[in-house]
Protein backbone atom coordinates (compact mmCIF):
# COMPACT_ATOMS: atom_id res chain seq x y z
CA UNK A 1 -14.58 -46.99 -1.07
CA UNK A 2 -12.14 -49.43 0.55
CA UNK A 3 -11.44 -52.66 -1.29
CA UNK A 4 -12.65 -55.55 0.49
CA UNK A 5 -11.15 -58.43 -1.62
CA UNK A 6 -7.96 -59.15 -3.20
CA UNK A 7 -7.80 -57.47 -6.91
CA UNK A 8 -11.18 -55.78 -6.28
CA UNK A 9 -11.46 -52.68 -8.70
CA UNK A 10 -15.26 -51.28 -7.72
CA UNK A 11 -18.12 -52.03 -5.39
CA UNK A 12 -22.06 -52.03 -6.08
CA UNK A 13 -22.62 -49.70 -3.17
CA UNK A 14 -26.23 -51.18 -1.26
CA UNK A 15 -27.29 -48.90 1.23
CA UNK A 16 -26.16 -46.65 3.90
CA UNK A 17 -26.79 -48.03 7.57
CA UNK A 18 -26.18 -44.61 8.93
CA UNK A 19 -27.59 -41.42 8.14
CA UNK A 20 -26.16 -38.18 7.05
CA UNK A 21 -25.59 -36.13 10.21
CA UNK A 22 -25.22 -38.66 12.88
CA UNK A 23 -22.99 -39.65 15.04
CA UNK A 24 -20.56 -43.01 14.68
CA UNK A 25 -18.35 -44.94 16.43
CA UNK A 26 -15.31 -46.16 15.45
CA UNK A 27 -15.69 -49.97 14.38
CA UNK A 28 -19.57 -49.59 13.85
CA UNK A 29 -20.97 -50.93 10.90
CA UNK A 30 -21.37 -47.54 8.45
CA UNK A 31 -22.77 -49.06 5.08
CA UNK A 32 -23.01 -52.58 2.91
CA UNK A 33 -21.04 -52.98 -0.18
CA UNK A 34 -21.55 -56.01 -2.80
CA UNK A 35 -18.10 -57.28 -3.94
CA UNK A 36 -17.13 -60.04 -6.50
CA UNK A 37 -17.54 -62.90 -3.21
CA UNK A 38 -20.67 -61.46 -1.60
CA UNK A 39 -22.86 -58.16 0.43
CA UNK A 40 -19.87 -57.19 2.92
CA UNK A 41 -20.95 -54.86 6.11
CA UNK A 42 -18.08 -52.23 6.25
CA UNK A 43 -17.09 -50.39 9.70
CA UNK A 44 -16.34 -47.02 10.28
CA UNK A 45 -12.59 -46.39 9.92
CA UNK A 46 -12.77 -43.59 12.91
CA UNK A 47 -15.28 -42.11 14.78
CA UNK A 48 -17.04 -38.32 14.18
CA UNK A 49 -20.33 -37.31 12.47
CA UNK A 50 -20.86 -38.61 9.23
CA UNK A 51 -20.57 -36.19 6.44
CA UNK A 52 -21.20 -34.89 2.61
CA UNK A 53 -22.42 -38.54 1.14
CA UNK A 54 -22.34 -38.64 -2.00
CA UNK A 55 -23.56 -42.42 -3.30
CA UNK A 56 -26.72 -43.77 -3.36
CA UNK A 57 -28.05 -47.91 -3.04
CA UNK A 58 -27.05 -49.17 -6.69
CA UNK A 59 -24.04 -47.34 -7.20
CA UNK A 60 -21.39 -48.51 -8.78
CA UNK A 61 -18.30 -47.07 -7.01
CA UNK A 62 -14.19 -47.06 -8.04
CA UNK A 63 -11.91 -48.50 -4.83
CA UNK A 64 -10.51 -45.27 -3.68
CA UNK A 65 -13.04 -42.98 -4.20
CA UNK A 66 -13.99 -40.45 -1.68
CA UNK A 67 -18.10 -41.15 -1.00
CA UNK A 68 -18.37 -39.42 2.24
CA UNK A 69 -16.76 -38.08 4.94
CA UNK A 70 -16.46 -38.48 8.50
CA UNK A 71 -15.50 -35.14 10.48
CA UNK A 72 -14.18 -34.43 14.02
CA UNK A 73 -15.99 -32.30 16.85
CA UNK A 74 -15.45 -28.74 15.85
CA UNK A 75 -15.23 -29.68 12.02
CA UNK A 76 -17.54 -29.07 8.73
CA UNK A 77 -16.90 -30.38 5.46
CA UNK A 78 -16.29 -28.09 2.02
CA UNK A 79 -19.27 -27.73 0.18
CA UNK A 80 -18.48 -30.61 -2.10
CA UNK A 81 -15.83 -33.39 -2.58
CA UNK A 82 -14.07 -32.37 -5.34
CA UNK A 83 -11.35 -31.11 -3.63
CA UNK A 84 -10.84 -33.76 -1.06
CA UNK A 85 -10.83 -36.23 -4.41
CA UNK A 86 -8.00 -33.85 -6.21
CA UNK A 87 -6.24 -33.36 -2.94
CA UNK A 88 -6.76 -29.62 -3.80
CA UNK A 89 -7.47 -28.58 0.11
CA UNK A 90 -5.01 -28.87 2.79
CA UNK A 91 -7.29 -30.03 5.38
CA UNK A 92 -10.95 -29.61 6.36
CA UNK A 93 -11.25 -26.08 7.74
CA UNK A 94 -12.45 -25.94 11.72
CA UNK A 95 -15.65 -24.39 12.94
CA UNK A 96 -17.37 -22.98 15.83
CA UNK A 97 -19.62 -25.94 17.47
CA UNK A 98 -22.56 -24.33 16.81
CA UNK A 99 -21.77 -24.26 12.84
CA UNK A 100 -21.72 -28.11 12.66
CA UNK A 101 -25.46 -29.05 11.55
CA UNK A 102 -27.27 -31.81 11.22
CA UNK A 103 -29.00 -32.66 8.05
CA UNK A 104 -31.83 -34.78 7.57
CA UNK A 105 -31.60 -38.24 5.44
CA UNK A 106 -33.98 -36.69 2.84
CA UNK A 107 -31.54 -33.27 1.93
CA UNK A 108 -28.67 -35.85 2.21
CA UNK A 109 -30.51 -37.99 -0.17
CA UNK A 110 -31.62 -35.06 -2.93
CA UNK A 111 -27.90 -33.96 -2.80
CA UNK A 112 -26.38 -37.25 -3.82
CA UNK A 113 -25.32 -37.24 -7.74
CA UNK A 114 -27.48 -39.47 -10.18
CA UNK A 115 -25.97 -41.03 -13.25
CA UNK A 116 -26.75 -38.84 -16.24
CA UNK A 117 -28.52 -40.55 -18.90
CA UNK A 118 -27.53 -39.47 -22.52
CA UNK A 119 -31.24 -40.41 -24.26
CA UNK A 120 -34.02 -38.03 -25.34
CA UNK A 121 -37.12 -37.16 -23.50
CA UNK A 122 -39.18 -39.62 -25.50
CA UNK A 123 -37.07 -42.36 -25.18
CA UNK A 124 -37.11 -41.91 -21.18
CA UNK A 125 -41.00 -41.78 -21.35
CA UNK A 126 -40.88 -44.75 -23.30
CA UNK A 127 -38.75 -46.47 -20.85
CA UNK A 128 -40.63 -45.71 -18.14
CA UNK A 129 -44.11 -46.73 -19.59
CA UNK A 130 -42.03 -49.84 -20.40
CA UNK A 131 -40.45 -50.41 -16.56
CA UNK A 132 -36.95 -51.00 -18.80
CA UNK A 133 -33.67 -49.50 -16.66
CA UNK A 134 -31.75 -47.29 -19.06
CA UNK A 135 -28.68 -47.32 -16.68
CA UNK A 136 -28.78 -50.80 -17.82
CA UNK A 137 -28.19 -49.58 -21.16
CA UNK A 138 -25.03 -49.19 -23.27
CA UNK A 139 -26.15 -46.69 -26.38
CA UNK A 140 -25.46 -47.29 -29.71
CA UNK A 141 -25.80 -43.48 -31.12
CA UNK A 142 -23.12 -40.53 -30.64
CA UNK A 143 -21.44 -40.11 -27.60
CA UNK A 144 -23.10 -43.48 -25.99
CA UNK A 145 -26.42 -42.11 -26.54
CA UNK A 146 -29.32 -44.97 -26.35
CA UNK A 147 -31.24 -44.76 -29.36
CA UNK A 148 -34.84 -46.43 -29.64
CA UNK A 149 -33.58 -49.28 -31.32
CA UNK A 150 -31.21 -50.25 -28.35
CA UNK A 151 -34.31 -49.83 -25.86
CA UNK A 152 -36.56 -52.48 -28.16
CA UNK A 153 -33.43 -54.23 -28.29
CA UNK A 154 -33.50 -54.72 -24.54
CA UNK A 155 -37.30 -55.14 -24.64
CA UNK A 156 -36.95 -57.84 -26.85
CA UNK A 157 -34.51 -59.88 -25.16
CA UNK A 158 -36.53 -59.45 -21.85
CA UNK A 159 -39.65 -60.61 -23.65
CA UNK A 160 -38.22 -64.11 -25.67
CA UNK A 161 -35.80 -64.38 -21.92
CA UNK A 162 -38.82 -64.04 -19.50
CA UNK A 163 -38.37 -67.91 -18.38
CA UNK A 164 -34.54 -67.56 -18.04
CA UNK A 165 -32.90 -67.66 -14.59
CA UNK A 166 -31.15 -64.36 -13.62
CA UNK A 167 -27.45 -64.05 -12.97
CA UNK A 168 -26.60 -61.60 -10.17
CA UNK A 169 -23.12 -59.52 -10.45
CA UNK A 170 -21.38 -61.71 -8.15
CA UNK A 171 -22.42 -64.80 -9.61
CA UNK A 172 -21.23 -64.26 -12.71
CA UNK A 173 -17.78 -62.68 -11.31
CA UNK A 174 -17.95 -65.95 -9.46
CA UNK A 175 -18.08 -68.10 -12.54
CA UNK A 176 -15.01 -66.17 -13.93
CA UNK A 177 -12.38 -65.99 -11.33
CA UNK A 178 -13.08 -69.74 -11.32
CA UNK A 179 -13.20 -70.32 -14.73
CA UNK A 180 -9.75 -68.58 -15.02
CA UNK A 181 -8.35 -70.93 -12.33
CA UNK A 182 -9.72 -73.70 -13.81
CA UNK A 183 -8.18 -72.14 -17.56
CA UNK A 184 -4.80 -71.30 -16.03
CA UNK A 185 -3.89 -73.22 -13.27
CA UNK A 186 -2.65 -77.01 -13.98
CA UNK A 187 -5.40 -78.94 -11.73
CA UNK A 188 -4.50 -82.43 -10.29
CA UNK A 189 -6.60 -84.52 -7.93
CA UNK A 190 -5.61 -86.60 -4.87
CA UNK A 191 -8.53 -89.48 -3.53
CA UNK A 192 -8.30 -91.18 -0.11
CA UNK A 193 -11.10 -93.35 0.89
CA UNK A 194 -10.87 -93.53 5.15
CA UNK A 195 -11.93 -95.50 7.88
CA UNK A 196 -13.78 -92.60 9.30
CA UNK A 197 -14.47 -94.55 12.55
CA UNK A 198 -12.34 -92.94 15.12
CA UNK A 199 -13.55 -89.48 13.92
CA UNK A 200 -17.07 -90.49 14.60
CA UNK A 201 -16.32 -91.55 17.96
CA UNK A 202 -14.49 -88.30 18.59
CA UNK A 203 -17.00 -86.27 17.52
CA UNK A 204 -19.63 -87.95 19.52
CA UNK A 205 -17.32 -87.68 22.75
CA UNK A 206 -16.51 -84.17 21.91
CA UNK A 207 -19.70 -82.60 21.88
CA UNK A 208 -20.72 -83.75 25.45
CA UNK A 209 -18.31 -81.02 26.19
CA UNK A 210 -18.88 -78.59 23.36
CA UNK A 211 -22.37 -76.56 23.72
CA UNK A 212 -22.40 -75.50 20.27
CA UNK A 213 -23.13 -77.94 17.57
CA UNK A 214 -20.16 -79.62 16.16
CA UNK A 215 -19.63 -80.77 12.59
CA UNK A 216 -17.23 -82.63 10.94
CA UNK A 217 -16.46 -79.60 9.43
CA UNK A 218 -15.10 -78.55 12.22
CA UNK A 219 -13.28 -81.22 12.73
CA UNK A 220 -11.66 -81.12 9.29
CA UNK A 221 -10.82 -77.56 9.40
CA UNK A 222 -8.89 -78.43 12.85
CA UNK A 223 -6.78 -81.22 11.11
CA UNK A 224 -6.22 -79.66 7.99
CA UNK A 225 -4.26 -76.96 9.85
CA UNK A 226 -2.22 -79.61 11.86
CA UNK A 227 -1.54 -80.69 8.30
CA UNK A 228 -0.70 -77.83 6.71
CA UNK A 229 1.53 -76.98 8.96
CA UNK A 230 4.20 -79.63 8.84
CA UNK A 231 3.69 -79.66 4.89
CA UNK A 232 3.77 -75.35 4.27
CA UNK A 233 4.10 -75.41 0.44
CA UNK A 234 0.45 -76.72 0.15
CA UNK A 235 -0.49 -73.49 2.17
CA UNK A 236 1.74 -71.18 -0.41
CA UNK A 237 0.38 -68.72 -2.89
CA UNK A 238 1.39 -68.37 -6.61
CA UNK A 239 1.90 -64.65 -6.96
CA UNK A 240 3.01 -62.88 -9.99
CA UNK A 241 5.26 -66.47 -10.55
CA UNK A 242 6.70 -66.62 -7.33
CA UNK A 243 5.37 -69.20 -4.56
CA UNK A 244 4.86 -66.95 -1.84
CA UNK A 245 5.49 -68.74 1.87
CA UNK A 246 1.99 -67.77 4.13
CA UNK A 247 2.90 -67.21 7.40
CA UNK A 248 -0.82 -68.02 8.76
CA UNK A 249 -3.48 -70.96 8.19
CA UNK A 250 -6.19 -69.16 6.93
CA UNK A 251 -8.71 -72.01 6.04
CA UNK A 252 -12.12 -70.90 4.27
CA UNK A 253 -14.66 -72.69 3.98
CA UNK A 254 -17.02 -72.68 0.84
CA UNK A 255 -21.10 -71.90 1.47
CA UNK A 256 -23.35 -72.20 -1.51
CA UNK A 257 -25.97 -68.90 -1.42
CA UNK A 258 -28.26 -67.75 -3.91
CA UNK A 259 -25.74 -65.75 -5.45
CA UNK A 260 -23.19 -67.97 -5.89
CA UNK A 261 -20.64 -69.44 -3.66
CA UNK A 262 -19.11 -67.41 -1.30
CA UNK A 263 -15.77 -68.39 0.81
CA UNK A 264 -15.31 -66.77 4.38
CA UNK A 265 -12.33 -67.23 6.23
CA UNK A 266 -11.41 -68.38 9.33
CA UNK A 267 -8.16 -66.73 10.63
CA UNK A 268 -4.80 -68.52 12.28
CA UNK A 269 -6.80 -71.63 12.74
CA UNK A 270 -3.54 -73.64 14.17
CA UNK A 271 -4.05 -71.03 16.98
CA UNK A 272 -7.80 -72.09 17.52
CA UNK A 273 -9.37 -74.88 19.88
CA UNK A 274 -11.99 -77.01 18.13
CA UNK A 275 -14.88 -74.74 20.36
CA UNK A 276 -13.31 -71.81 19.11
CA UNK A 277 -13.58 -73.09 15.28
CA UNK A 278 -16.97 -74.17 15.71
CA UNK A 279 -18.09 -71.17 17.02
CA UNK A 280 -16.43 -69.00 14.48
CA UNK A 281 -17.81 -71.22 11.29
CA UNK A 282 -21.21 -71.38 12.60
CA UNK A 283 -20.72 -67.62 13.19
CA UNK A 284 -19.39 -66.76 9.44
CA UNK A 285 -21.91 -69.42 7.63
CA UNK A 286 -24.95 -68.02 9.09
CA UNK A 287 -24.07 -64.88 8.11
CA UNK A 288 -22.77 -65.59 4.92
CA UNK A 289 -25.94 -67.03 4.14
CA UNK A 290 -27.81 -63.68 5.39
CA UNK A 291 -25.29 -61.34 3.37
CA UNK A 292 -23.95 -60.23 6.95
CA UNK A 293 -20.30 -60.42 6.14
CA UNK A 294 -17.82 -58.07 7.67
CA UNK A 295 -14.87 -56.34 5.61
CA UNK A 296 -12.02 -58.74 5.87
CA UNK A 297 -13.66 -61.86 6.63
CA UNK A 298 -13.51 -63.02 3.27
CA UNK A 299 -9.46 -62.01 2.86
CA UNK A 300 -6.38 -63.70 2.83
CA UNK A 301 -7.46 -67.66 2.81
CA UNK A 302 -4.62 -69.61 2.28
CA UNK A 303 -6.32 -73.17 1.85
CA UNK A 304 -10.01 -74.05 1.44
CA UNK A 305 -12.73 -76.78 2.01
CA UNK A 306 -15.45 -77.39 0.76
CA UNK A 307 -18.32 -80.30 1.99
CA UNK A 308 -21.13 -81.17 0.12
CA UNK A 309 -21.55 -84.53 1.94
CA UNK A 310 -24.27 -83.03 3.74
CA UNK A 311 -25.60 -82.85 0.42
CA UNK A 312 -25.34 -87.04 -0.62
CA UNK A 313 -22.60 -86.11 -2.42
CA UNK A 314 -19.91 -89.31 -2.56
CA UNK A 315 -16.80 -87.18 -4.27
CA UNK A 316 -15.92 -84.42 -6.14
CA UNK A 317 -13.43 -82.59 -7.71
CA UNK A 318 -13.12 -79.31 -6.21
CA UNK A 319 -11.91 -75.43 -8.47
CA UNK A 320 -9.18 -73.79 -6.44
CA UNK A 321 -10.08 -70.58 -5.28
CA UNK A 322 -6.98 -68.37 -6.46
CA UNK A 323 -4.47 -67.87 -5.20
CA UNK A 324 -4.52 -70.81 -3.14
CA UNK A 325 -2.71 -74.05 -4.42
CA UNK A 326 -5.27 -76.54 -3.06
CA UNK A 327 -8.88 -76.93 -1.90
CA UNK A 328 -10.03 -80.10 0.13
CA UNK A 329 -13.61 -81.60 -1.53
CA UNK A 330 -15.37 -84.07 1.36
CA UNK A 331 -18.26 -86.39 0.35
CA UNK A 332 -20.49 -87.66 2.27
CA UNK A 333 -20.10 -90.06 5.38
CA UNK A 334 -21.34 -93.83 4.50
CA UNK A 335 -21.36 -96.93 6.29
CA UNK A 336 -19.48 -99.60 3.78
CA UNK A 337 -18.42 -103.52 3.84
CA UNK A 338 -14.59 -103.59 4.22
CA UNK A 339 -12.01 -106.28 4.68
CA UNK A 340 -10.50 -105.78 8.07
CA UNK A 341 -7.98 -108.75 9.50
CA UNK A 342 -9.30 -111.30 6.94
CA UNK A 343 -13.30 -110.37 7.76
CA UNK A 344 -15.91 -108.60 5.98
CA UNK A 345 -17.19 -105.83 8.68
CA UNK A 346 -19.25 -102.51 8.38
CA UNK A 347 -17.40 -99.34 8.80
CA UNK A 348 -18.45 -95.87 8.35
CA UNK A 349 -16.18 -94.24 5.66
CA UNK A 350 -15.24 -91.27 4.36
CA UNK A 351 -14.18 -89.65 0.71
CA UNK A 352 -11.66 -86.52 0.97
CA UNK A 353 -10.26 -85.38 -2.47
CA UNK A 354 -8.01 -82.78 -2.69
CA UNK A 355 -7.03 -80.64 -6.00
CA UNK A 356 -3.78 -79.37 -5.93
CA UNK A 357 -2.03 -76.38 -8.36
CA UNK A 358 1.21 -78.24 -9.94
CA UNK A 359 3.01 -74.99 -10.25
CA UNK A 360 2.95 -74.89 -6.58
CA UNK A 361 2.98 -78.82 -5.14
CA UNK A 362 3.68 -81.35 -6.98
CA UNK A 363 2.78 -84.98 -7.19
CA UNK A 364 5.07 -85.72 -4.18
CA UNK A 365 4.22 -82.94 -2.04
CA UNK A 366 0.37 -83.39 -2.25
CA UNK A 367 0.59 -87.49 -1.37
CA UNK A 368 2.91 -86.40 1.73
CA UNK A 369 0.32 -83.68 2.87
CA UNK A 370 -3.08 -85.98 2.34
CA UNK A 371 -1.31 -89.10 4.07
CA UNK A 372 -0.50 -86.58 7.02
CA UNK A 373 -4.84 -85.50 6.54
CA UNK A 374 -5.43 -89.08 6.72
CA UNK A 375 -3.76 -90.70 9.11
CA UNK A 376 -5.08 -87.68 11.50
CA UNK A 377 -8.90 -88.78 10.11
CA UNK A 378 -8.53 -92.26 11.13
CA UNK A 379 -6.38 -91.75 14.34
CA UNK A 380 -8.45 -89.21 15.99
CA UNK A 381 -8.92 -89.63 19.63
């Protein structure tokens, strides 16, 4: 089980998109995993036949631990994984080519382990009658063993909860990674109201040439890079209490799903064209929204954004997403009345407010790095 986002201890193991016995490819997807950010479609690590799987959909699996394996032409597995796990075996011992067999996905699938459940026969029938998960179920009798009560228990609070909403896994390991940033980090918030006028125009000239759809998204990711770049401490880390210098611009940008909100990544963005950014974004947001993520497209952001002006949203003050120092909150785009050389005129204008960590930038730092954003905004051409 590889671990597919920083400080990531286990994985909810989904489903298997290859079967026992067949062939793979190296860089193939091989299975889905459900992290603490979202469903995330891992590849193969080589390519061979894959071999003795031992998880099934629901799973909840340790980082490190050995679930299957994948073996070379010429090679068959030990009869179980124990020994790969305790690094008791030197190495996988070789066979004639006609020894390697293929199983079928239903032996593969009656030899995969099943949680034990410590509860007696009665209570299982009960359960069942019921349709109440006992894996769902810490016990309250000797050993962890579920007792009656802690079944009616359950059955109660289903029955008097029937109208509440439910809270997936990684919605509510969502709500605490930001609730400890919000906790621990000093927040402080930065407002500029722009003349969005020029980036309009650009936009509008820009996609003439652009065949995919461009947003101001886009557009914002683009210039926050440019920005980031001259000012580099807004695109540190705090780590362990240092303030760790990132060498790239990794700039994710936030999508709202049904299970919370989930941040992909776009990678080196100073070393992107504007096509190239839109093409990636509208890549990772569809498939965020599908639960199509890749391993590592959800890794190493340095800086985020996040837009609900799409939304009506005016402003907002956005959570950092650890262990970033800042996240960039856009409202929406509205035409106001504004003074301009002693008249009243119409101008379409824009909110951008950025939270900031203050163990990281300061007060200082974070004016110098939005008047940078800024005058970008309203001097795009």
């Amino acid at each position: 089980m590889p671990a597919l986002s920083p400080g990531q201890e286990t994985g909810i193991f989904l489903e298997w998109l290859k079967q026992e016995g067949d062939s793979i490819e190296k860089g193939e997807p091989l299975m889905e995993v459900e992290t603490d950010k979202a469903n995330v479609e891992v590849e193969a690590p080589a390519e061979g036949t894959l071999s003795n799987i031992s998880v099934k959909p629901g799973d909840e699996i340790q980082v490190g631990e050995v679930i299957a394996l994948i073996l070379e032409d010429g090679e068959y597995a030990p009869a179980s994984l124990e020994s790969v796990e305790k690094n008791e075996t030197q190495s996988i011992e070789k066979a004639a080519p006609q020894q390697t067999q293929k199983s079928d996905s239903s032996e593969s699938s009656e030899n995969c382990p099943t949680k034990k459940i410590a509860a007696s026969p009665k209570i299982k029938q009960y359960a069942k009658k019921e349709g109440i998960d006992l894996t769902a179920i810490k016990g309250s009798g000797p050993s962890g063993a579920i007792l009656m009560e802690d079944v009616q228990a359950v059955q109660s609070q289903q029955e008097t909860g029937v109208n509440d909403f439910s809270v997936s896994k990684g919605w509510q390991l969502m709500a605490d990674r930001l609730k400890e940033s919000w906790t621990s980090a000093p927040h402080f918030s930065l407002i500029r109201n722009l003349d969005a006028g020029s980036m309009v125009a650009y936009k509008n000239q820009i996609q003439a040439n652009i065949a995919k759809k461009v947003t101001y998204t886009d557009l914002l990711v683009q210039l926050a890079a440019v920005s980031l770049k001259e000012h580099p401490r807004v695109n540190a880390s705090l780590i362990d209490n240092r303030i760790v210098n990132n060498s790239e611009i990794n700039i994710g940008v936030a999508v709202a799903t049904e299970d919370g909100l989930i941040v992909p990544v776009i990678h080196k963005v100073d070393e992107l064209s504007l096509e190239e950014i839109t093409e990636l974004r509208a890549d990772l947001v569809a498939r965020t929204q599908q639960g199509k993520l890749r391993s590592g497209e959800m890794d190493s952001g340095t800086f985020t954004i996040s837009n609900l002006g799409m939304l009506g949203v005016d402003s907002f003050n956005a959570i950092i997403n650890p262990p970033q120092s800042a996240i960039l909150a856009v409202g929406k785009l509205t035409d106001q009345v504004v003074p301009m050389d002693g008249q009243a005129v119409i101008r379409p204008m824009l909110s951008v407010n950025a939270s900031f960590d203050h163990r990281v930038v300061d007060g200082a730092r974070g004016a110098m790095f939005m008047q940078t954003l800024s005058n970008l905004i309203e001097n795009l051409s």
